[in-house]
Protein backbone atom coordinates (compact mmCIF):
# COMPACT_ATOMS: atom_id res chain seq x y z
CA UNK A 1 -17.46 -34.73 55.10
CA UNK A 2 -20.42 -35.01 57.71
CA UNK A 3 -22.37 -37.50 55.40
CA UNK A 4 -19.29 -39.84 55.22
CA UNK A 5 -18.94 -39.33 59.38
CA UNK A 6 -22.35 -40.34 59.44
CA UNK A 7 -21.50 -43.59 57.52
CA UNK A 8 -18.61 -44.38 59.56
CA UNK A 9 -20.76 -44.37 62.44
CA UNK A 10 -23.15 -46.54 61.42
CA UNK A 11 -20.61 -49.24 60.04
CA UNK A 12 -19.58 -48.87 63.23
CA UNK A 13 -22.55 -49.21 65.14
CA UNK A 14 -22.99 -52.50 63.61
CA UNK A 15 -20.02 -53.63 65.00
CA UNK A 16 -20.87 -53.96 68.30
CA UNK A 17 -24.23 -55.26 67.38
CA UNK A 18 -26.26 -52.42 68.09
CA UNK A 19 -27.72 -52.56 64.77
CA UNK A 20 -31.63 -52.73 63.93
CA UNK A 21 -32.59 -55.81 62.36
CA UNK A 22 -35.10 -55.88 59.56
CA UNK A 23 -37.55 -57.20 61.95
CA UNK A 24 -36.89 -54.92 64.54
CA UNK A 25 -37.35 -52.06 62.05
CA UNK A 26 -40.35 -53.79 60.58
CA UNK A 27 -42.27 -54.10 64.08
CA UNK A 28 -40.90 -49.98 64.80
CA UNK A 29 -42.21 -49.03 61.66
CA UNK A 30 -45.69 -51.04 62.33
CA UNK A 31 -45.79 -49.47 66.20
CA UNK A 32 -45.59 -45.91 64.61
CA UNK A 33 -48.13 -46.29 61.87
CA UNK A 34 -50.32 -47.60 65.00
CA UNK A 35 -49.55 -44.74 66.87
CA UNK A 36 -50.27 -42.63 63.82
CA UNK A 37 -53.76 -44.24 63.40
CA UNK A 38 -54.76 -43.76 67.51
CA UNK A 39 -53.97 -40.02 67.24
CA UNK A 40 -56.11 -39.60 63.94
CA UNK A 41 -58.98 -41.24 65.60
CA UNK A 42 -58.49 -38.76 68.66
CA UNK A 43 -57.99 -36.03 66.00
CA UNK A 44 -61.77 -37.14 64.42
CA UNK A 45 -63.17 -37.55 68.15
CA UNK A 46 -62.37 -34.12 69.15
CA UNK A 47 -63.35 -32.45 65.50
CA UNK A 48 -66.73 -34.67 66.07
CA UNK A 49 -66.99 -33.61 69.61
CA UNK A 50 -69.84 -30.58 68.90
CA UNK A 51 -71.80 -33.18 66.44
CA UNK A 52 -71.93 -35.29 69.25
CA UNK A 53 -72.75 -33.60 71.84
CA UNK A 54 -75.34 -32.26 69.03
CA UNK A 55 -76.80 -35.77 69.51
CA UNK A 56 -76.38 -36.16 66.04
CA UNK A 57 -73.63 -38.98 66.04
CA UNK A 58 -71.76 -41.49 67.93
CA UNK A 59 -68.16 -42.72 67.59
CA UNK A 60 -66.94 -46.21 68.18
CA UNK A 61 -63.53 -47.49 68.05
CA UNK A 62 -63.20 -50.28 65.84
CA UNK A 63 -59.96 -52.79 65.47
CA UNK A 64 -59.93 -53.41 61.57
CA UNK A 65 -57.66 -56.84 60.94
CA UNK A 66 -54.99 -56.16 58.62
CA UNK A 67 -52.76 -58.92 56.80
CA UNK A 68 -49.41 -57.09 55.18
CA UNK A 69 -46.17 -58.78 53.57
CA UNK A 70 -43.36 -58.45 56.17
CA UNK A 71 -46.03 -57.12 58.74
CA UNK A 72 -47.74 -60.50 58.96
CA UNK A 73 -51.29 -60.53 61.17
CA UNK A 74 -52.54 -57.11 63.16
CA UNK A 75 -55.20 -54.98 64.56
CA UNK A 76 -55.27 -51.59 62.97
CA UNK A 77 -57.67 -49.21 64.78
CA UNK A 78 -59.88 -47.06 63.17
CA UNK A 79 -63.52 -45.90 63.85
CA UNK A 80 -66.94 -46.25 63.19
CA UNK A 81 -68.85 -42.83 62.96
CA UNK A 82 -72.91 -43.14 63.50
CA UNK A 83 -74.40 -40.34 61.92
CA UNK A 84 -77.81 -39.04 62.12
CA UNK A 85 -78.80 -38.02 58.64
CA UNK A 86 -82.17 -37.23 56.98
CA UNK A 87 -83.28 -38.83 60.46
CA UNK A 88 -81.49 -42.31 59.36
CA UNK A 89 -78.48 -43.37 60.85
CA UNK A 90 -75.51 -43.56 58.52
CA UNK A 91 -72.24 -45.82 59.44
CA UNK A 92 -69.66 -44.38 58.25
CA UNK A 93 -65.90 -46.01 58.91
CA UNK A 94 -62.49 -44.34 59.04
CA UNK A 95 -60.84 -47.99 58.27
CA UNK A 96 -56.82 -47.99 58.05
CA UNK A 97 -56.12 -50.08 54.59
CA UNK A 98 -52.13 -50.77 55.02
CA UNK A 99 -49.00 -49.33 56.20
CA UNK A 100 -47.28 -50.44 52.71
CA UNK A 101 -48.46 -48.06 50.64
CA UNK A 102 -46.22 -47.00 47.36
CA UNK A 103 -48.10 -44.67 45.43
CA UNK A 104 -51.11 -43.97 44.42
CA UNK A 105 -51.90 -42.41 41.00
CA UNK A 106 -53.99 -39.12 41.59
CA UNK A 107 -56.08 -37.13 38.60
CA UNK A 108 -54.03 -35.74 36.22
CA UNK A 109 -51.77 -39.00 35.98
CA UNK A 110 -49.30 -37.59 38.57
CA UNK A 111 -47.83 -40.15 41.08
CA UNK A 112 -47.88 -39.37 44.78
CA UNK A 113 -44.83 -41.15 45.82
CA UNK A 114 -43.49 -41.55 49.57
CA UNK A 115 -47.15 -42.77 51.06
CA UNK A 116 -46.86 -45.06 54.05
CA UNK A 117 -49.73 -45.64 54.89
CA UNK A 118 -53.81 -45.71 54.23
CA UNK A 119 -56.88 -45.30 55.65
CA UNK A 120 -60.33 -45.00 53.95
CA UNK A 121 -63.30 -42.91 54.87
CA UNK A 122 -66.17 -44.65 53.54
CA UNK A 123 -69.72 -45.27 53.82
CA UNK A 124 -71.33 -47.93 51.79
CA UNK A 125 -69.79 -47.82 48.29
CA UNK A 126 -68.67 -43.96 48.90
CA UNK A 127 -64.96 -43.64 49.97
CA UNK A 128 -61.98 -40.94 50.40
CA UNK A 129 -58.61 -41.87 50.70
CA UNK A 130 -56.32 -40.65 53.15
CA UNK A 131 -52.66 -40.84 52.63
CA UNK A 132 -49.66 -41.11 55.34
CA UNK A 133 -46.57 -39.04 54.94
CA UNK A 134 -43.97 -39.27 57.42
CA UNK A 135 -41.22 -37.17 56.28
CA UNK A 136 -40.60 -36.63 59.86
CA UNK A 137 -42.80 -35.35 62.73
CA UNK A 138 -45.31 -34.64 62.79
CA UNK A 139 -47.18 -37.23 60.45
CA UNK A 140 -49.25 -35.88 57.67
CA UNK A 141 -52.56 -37.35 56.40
CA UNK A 142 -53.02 -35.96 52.88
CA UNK A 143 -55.77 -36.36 50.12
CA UNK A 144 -55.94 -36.46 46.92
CA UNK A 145 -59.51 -35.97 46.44
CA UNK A 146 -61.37 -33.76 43.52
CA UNK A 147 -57.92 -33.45 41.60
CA UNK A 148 -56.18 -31.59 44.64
CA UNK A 149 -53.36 -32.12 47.32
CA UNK A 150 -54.86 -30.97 50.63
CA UNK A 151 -53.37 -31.93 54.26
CA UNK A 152 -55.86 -33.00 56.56
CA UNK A 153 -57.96 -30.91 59.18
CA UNK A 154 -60.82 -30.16 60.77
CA UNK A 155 -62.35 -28.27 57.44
CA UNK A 156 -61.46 -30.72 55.17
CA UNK A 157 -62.32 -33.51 57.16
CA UNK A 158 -65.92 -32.48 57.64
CA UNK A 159 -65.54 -31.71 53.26
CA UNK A 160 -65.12 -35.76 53.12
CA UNK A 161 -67.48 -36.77 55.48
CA UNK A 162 -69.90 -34.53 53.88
CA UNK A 163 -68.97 -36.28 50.20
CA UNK A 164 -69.29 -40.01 51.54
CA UNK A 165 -72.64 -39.54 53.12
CA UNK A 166 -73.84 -37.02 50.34
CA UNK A 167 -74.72 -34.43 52.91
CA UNK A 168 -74.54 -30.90 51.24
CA UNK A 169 -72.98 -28.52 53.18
CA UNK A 170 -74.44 -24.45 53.07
């Protein structure tokens, strides 16, 4: 009876007008995937905090155009990570791909359904995919990477860095 209550209330709510239009919910959805992508660059800055102060790298923020159906023209921001490696720099960019993101077929011809959203970690022609789940709060970056389904954090964000610039780690 509470899921048909719910109903009612939202038949009713658009009675009086105070429901969302689509592009209402389109530019909500777009404001929280931004808002998504500034805290995982803060999330980065702090977990790259030590390497920095190291001397080892420097962080930039970087405003990545993006061009999505429904979304139209934006800036999505993402970084750009100078590293220091072998004594040469390395750029490496955290680069946000798209909010509209379906599914993406992992090893093992699984489907990870439910994504909204993408950023890359890449340097040169090495990348790592991050996925966005928002099943509610908070958000969830995932990866897919080597075959396994691992939520993002400090650990395995310094795993993927190490992969795209082919640093080993002891």
């Amino acid at each position: 009876m509470t899921k048909a209550n719910d109903f009612v209330r939202a038949l009713r709510a658009t009675q009086h007008g105070d429901a969302e239009t689509v592009d209402e919910a389109l530019n909500r959805q777009r404001a929280e995937w931004i808002r998504d992508l500034i805290a995982l660059g803060a999330s980065i800055r702090q977990w790259l905090a030590p390497v920095v102060e190291a001397g080892l790298a420097s962080i930039e923020s970087q405003d990545f155009a993006l061009t999505e159906p429904d979304l139209g023209d934006y800036d999505g921001p993402g970084l750009t990570l100078t590293l220091l490696v072998a004594g040469e720099n390395r750029k490496v960019r955290v680069r946000p791909r798209g909010m509209q993101i379906v599914g993406v077929v992992k090893t093992g011809g699984a489907r990870a359904i439910g994504a909204r959203g993408r950023v890359d970690i890449e340097c040169g022609v090495a990348r790592e995919v991050l996925l966005r789940f928002k099943d509610g709060e908070p958000t969830k970056w995932v990866s897919f990477s080597k075959g396994e389904q691992r939520t993002l954090d400090e650990e395995l964000f310094f795993e993927l860095l190490a992969r795209v610039t082919e640093l080993a780690l002891p």
